[in-house]
C-alpha atoms as a PDB file:
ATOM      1  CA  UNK A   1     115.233  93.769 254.268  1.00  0.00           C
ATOM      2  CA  UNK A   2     114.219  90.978 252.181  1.00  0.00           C
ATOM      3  CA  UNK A   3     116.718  88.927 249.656  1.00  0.00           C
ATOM      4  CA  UNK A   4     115.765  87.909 246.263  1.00  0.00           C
ATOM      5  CA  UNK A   5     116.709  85.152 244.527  1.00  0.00           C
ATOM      6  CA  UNK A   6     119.320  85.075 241.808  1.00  0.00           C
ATOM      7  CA  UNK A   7     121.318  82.961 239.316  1.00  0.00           C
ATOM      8  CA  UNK A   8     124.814  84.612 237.721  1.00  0.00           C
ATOM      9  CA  UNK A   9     126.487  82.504 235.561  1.00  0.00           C
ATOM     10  CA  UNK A  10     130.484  82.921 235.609  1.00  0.00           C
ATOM     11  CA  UNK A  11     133.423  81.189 234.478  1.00  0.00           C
ATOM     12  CA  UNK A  12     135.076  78.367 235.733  1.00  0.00           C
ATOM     13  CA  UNK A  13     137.962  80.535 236.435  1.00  0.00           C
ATOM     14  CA  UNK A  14     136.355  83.045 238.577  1.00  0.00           C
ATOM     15  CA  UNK A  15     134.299  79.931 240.281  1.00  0.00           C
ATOM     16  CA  UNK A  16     138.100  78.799 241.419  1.00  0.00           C
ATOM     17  CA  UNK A  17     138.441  82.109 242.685  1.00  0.00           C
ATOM     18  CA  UNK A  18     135.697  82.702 244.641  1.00  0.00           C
ATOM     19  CA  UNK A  19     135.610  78.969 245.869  1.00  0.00           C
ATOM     20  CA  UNK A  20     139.260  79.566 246.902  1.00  0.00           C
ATOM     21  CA  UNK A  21     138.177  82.982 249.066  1.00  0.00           C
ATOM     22  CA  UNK A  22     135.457  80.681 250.862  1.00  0.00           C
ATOM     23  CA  UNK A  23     137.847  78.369 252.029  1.00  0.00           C
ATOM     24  CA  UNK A  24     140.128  80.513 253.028  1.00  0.00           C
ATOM     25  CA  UNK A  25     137.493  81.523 255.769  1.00  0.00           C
ATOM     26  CA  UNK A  26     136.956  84.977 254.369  1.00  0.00           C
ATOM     27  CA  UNK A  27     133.306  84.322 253.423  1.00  0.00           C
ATOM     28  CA  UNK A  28     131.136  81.305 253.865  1.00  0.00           C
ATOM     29  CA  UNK A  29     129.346  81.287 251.086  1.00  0.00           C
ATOM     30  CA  UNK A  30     129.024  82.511 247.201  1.00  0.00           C
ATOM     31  CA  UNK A  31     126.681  84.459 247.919  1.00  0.00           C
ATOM     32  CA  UNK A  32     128.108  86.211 251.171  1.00  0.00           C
ATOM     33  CA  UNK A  33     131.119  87.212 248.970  1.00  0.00           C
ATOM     34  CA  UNK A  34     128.873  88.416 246.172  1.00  0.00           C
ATOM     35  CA  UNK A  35     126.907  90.668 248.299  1.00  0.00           C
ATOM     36  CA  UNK A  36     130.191  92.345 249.651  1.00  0.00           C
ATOM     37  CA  UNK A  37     131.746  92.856 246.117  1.00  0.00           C
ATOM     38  CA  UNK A  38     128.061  94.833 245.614  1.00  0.00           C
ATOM     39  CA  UNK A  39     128.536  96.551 248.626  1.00  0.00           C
ATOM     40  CA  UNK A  40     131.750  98.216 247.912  1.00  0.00           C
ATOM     41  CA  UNK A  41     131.531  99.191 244.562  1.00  0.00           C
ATOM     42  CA  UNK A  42     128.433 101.046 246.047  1.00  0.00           C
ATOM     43  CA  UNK A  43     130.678 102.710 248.155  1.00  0.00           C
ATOM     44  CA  UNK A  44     133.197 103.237 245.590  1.00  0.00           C
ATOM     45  CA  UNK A  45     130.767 104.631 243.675  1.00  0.00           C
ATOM     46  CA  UNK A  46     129.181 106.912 246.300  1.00  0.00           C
ATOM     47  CA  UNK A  47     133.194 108.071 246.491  1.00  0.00           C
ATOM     48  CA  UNK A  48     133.733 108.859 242.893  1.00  0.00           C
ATOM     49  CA  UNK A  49     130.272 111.232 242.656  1.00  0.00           C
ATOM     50  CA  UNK A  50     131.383 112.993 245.619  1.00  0.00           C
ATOM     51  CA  UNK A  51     134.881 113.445 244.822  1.00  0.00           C
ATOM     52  CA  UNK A  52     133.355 114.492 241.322  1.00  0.00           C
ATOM     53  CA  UNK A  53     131.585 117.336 242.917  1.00  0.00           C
ATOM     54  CA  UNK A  54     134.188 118.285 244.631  1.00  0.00           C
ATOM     55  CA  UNK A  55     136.091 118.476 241.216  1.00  0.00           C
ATOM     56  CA  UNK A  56     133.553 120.499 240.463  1.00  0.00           C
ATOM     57  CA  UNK A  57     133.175 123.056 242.767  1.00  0.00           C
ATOM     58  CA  UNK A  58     136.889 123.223 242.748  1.00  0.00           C
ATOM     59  CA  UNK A  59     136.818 124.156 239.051  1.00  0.00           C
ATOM     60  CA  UNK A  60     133.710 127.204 239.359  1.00  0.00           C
ATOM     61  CA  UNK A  61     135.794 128.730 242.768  1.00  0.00           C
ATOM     62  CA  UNK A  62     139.500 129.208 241.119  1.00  0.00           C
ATOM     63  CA  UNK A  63     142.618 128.566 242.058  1.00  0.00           C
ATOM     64  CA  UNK A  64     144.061 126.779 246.095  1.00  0.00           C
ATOM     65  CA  UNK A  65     147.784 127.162 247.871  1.00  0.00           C
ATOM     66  CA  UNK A  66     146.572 123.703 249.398  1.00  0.00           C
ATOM     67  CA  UNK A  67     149.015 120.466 248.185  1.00  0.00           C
ATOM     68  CA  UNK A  68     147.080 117.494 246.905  1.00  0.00           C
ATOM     69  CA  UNK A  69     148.045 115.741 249.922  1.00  0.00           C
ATOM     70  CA  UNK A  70     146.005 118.433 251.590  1.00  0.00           C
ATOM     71  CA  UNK A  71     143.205 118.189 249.490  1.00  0.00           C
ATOM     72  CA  UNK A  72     143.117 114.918 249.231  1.00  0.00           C
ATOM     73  CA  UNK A  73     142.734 114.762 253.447  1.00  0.00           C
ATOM     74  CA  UNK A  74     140.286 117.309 253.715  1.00  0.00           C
ATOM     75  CA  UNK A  75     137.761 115.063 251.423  1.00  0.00           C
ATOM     76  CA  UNK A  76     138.519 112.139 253.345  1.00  0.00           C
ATOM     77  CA  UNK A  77     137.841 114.185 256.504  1.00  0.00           C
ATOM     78  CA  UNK A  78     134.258 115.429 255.175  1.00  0.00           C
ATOM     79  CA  UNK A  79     133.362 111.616 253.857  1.00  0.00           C
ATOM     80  CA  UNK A  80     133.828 110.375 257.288  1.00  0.00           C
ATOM     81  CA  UNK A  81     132.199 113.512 258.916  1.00  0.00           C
ATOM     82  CA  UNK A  82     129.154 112.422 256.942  1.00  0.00           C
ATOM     83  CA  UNK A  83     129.582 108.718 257.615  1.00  0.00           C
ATOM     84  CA  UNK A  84     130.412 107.513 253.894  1.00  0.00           C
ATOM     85  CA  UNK A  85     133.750 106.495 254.594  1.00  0.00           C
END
Protein backbone atom coordinates (compact mmCIF):
# COMPACT_ATOMS: atom_id res chain seq x y z
CA UNK A 1 0.00 0.00 0.00
CA UNK A 2 1.43 3.27 -0.68
CA UNK A 3 1.76 6.28 2.08
CA UNK A 4 1.00 9.79 1.34
CA UNK A 5 2.44 12.60 2.59
CA UNK A 6 0.96 14.79 5.28
CA UNK A 7 1.40 17.85 7.55
CA UNK A 8 -1.06 18.14 10.91
CA UNK A 9 -0.45 20.93 12.85
CA UNK A 10 -1.05 20.39 16.78
CA UNK A 11 -0.33 22.01 19.91
CA UNK A 12 2.63 22.20 21.78
CA UNK A 13 0.91 20.30 24.43
CA UNK A 14 -0.07 17.32 22.52
CA UNK A 15 3.61 17.55 20.72
CA UNK A 16 4.90 16.85 24.58
CA UNK A 17 2.66 14.08 24.56
CA UNK A 18 3.32 12.30 21.72
CA UNK A 19 7.16 13.11 21.95
CA UNK A 20 6.92 11.64 25.49
CA UNK A 21 5.13 8.15 24.02
CA UNK A 22 8.20 7.95 21.48
CA UNK A 23 10.62 7.91 24.04
CA UNK A 24 9.12 5.81 26.08
CA UNK A 25 9.80 3.14 23.27
CA UNK A 26 6.16 2.67 22.45
CA UNK A 27 6.50 4.08 18.91
CA UNK A 28 9.47 5.37 17.03
CA UNK A 29 8.21 7.91 15.34
CA UNK A 30 5.22 10.68 15.02
CA UNK A 31 4.06 9.27 12.48
CA UNK A 32 4.09 5.48 13.63
CA UNK A 33 1.92 6.66 16.60
CA UNK A 34 -0.38 8.64 14.33
CA UNK A 35 -1.11 5.83 12.09
CA UNK A 36 -2.10 3.58 15.16
CA UNK A 37 -4.42 6.27 16.77
CA UNK A 38 -6.13 5.99 12.92
CA UNK A 39 -6.13 2.50 13.14
CA UNK A 40 -8.14 2.05 16.20
CA UNK A 41 -10.65 4.48 15.99
CA UNK A 42 -11.30 2.50 12.69
CA UNK A 43 -11.82 -0.32 14.70
CA UNK A 44 -13.74 1.45 17.23
CA UNK A 45 -15.74 2.59 14.74
CA UNK A 46 -16.28 -0.69 12.86
CA UNK A 47 -17.45 -1.73 16.74
CA UNK A 48 -19.97 0.94 17.31
CA UNK A 49 -21.91 0.22 13.64
CA UNK A 50 -22.01 -3.29 14.49
CA UNK A 51 -23.04 -3.09 17.95
CA UNK A 52 -25.59 -0.47 16.44
CA UNK A 53 -27.12 -3.14 14.36
CA UNK A 54 -27.26 -5.28 16.80
CA UNK A 55 -29.27 -2.57 18.78
CA UNK A 56 -31.22 -2.74 16.08
CA UNK A 57 -32.24 -5.97 15.39
CA UNK A 58 -32.64 -6.31 19.07
CA UNK A 59 -35.30 -3.58 19.03
CA UNK A 60 -37.56 -5.13 15.63
CA UNK A 61 -37.31 -8.99 17.45
CA UNK A 62 -38.80 -8.08 21.15
CA UNK A 63 -37.98 -8.80 24.28
CA UNK A 64 -34.51 -11.51 25.77
CA UNK A 65 -34.20 -13.51 29.38
CA UNK A 66 -30.37 -13.02 28.46
CA UNK A 67 -28.36 -10.54 31.24
CA UNK A 68 -26.31 -7.82 29.63
CA UNK A 69 -23.35 -9.62 30.67
CA UNK A 70 -24.69 -12.25 28.33
CA UNK A 71 -25.35 -10.11 25.63
CA UNK A 72 -22.65 -8.25 25.87
CA UNK A 73 -20.37 -11.79 25.37
CA UNK A 74 -22.27 -13.10 22.68
CA UNK A 75 -21.31 -9.82 20.46
CA UNK A 76 -17.88 -10.08 21.43
CA UNK A 77 -18.01 -13.78 20.47
CA UNK A 78 -19.51 -12.98 16.82
CA UNK A 79 -16.82 -9.88 16.34
CA UNK A 80 -14.06 -12.26 16.82
CA UNK A 81 -15.83 -15.11 14.84
CA UNK A 82 -15.68 -12.63 11.98
CA UNK A 83 -12.18 -11.40 12.74
CA UNK A 84 -13.06 -7.65 13.79
CA UNK A 85 -12.06 -7.99 17.19
Amino acid sequence: MGMVKKTYSITETLDQYVGERIKSGEYATDSEYIRELIRRDQQENKEIAYIRSKLAQAEKSGFTNQTKEEILDEFKAELKANGDL
